[in-house]
N, C-alpha and C. Protein backbone atom coordinates (compact mmCIF):
# COMPACT_ATOMS: atom_id res chain seq x y z
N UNK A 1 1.22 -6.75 -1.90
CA UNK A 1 0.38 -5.71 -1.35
C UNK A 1 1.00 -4.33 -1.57
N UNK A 2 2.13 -4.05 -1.62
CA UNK A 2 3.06 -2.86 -0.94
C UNK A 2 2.75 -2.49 -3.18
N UNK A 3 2.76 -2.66 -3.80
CA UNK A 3 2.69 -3.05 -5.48
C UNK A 3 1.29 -1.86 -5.78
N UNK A 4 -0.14 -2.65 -5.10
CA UNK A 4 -1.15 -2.38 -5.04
C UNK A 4 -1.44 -1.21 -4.42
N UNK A 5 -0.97 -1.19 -3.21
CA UNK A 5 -0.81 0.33 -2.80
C UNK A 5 -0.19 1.41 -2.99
N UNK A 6 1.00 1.19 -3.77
CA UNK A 6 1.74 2.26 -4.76
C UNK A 6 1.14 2.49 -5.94
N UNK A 7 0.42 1.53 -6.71
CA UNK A 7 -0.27 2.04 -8.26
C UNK A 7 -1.42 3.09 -7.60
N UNK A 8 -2.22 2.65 -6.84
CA UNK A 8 -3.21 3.74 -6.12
C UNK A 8 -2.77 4.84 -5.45
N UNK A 9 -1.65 4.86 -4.92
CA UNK A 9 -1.32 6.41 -4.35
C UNK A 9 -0.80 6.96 -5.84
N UNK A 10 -0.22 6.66 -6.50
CA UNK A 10 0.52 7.05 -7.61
C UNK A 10 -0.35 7.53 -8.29
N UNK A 11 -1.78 6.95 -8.35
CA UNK A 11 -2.91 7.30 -9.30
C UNK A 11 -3.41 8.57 -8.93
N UNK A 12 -3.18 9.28 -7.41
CA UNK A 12 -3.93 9.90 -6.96
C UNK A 12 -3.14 11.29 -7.09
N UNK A 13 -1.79 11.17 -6.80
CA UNK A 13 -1.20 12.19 -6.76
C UNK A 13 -1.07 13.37 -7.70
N UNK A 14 -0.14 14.53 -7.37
CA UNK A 14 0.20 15.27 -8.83
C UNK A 14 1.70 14.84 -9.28
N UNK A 15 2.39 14.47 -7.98
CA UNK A 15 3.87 14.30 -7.88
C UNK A 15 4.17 12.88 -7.66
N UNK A 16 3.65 11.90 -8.76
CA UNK A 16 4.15 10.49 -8.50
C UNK A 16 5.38 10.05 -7.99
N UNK A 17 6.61 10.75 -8.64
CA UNK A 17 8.10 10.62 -8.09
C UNK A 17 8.03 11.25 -7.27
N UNK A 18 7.42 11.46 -6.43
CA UNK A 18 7.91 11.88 -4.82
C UNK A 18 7.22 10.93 -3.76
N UNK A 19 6.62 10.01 -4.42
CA UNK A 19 5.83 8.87 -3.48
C UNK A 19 6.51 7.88 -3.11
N UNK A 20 6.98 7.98 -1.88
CA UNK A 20 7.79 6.53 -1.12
C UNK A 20 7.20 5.76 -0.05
N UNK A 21 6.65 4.46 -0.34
CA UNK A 21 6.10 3.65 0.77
C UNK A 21 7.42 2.76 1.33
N UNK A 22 7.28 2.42 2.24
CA UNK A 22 8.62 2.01 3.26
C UNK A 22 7.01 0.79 3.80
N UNK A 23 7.56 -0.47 4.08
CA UNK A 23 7.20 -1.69 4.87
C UNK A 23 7.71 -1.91 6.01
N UNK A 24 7.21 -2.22 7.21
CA UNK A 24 7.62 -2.64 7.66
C UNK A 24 6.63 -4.52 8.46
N UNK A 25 7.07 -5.50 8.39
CA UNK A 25 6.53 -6.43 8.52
C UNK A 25 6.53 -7.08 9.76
N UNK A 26 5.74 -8.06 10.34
CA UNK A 26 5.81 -8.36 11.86
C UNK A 26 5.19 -10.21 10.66
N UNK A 27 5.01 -11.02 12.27
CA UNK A 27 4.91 -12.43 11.69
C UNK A 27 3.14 -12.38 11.22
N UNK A 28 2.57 -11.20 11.81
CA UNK A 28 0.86 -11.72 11.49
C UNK A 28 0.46 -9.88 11.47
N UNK A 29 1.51 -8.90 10.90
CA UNK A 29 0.98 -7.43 10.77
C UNK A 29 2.07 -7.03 10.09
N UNK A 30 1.61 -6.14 9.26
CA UNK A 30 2.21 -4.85 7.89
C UNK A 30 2.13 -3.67 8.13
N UNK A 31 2.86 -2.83 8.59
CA UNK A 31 2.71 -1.62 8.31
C UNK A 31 3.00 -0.86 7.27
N UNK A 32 2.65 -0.06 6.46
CA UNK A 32 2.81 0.66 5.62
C UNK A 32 3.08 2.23 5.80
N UNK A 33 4.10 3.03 5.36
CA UNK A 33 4.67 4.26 5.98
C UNK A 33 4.16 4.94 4.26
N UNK A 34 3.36 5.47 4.11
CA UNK A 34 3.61 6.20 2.53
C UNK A 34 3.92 7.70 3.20
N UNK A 35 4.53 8.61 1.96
CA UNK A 35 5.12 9.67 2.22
C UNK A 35 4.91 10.14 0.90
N UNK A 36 4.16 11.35 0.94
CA UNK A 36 4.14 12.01 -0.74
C UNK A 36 4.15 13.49 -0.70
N UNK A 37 4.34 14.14 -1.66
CA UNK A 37 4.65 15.53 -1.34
C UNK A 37 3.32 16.58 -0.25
N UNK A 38 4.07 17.80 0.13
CA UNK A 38 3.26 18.19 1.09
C UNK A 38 2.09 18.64 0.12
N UNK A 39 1.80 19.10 -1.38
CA UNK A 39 0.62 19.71 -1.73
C UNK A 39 0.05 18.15 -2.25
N UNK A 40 0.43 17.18 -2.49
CA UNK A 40 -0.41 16.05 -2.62
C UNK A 40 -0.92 15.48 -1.28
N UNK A 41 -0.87 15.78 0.44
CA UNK A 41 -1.37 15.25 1.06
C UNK A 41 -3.29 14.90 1.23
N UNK A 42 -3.42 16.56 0.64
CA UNK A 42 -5.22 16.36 0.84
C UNK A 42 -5.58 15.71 -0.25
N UNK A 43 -4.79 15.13 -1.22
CA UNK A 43 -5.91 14.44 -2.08
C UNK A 43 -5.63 13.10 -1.68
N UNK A 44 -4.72 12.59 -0.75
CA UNK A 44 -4.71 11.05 -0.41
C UNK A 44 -5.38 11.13 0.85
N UNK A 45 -5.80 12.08 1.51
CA UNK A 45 -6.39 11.79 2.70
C UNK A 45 -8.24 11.95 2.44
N UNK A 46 -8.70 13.43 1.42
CA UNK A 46 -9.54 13.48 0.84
C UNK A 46 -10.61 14.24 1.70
N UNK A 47 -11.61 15.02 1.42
CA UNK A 47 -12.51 15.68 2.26
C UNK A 47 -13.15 14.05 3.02
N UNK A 48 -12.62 14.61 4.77
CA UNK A 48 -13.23 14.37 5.72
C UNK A 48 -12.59 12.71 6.12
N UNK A 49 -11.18 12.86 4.71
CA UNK A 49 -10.72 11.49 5.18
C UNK A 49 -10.99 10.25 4.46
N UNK A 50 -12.06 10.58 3.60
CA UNK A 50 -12.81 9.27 2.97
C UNK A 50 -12.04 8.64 2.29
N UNK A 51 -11.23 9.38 1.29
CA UNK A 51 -10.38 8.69 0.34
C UNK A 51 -8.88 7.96 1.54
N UNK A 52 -8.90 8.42 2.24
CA UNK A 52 -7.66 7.28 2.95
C UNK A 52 -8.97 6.12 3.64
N UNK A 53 -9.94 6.28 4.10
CA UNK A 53 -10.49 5.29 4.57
C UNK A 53 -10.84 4.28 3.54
N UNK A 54 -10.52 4.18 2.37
CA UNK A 54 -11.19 3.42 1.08
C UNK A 54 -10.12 2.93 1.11
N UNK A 55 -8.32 3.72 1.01
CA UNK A 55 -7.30 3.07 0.43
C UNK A 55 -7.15 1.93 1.76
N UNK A 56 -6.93 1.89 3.37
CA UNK A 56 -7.36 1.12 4.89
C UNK A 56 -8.29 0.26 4.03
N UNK A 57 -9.10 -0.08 3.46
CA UNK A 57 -9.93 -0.79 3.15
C UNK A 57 -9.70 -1.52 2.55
N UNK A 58 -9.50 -1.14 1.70
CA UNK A 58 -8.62 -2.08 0.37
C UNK A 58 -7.57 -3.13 0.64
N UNK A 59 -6.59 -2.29 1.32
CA UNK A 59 -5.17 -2.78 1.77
C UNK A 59 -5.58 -4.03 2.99
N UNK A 60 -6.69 -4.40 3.41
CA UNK A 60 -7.00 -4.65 4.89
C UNK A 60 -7.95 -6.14 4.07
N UNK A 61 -8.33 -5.51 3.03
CA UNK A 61 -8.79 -6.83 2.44
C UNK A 61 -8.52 -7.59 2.09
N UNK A 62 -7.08 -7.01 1.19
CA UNK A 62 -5.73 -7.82 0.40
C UNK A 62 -5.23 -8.64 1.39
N UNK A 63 -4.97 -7.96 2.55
CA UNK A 63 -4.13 -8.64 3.94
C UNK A 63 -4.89 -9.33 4.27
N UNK A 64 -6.69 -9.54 4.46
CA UNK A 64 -7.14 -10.74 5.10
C UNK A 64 -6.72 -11.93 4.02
N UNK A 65 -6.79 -12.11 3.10
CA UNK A 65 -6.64 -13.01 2.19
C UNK A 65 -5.31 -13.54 2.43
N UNK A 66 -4.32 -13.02 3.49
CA UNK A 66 -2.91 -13.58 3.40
C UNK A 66 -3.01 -13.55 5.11
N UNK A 67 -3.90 -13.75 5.98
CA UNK A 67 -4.22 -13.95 7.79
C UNK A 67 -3.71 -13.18 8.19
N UNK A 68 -3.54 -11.44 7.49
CA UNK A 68 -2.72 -10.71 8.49
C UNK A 68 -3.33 -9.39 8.86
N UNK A 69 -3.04 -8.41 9.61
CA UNK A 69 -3.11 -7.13 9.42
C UNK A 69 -2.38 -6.21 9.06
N UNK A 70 -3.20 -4.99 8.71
CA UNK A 70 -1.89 -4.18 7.53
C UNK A 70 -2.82 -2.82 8.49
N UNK A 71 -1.60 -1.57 8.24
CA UNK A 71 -2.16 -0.47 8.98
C UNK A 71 -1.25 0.22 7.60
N UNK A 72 -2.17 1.65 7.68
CA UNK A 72 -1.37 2.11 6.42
C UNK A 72 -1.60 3.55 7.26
N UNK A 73 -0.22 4.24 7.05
CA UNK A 73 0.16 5.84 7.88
C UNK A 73 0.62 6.48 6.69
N UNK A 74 0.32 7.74 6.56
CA UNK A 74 0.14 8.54 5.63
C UNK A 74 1.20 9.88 6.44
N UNK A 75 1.94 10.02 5.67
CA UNK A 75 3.69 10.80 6.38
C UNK A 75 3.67 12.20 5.33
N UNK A 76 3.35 13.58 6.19
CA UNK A 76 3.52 14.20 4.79
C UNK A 76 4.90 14.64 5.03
């Protein structure tokens, strides 16, 4: 999962090498910490949010397929 969600933030950014996701795992939940530069934050969050509610989506689908939940926090 953590793979899938780095090619997509990476895709989005201007500053790929400054994108660090950090995991943290529980027995039945994922959290995800991404952190990318401060002028790449509005394009991962996106007018009104949409584009982080697509990437929550994605990531949440991958995780049902493995019985878990995943929360993904966006760190500028």
């Amino acid at each position: 999962m953590k793979s899938t969600l780095e090619t997509i933030i990476k895709s989005l950014v201007e500053f790929p090498e400054q994108v660090s996701i950090t995991e943290a795992s529980g027995e039945k939940s994922v959290i995800f910490e991404v952190k990318v530069a401060d002028s790449d934050m509005g394009k991962i969050i996106g007018r009104e949010g949409k584009i982080a509610t697509a990437i929550r989506t994605v990531m949440k689908a991958l995780a049902a397929k493995e019985q878990k939940k995943v929360t993904v926090e966006f760190i500028g």
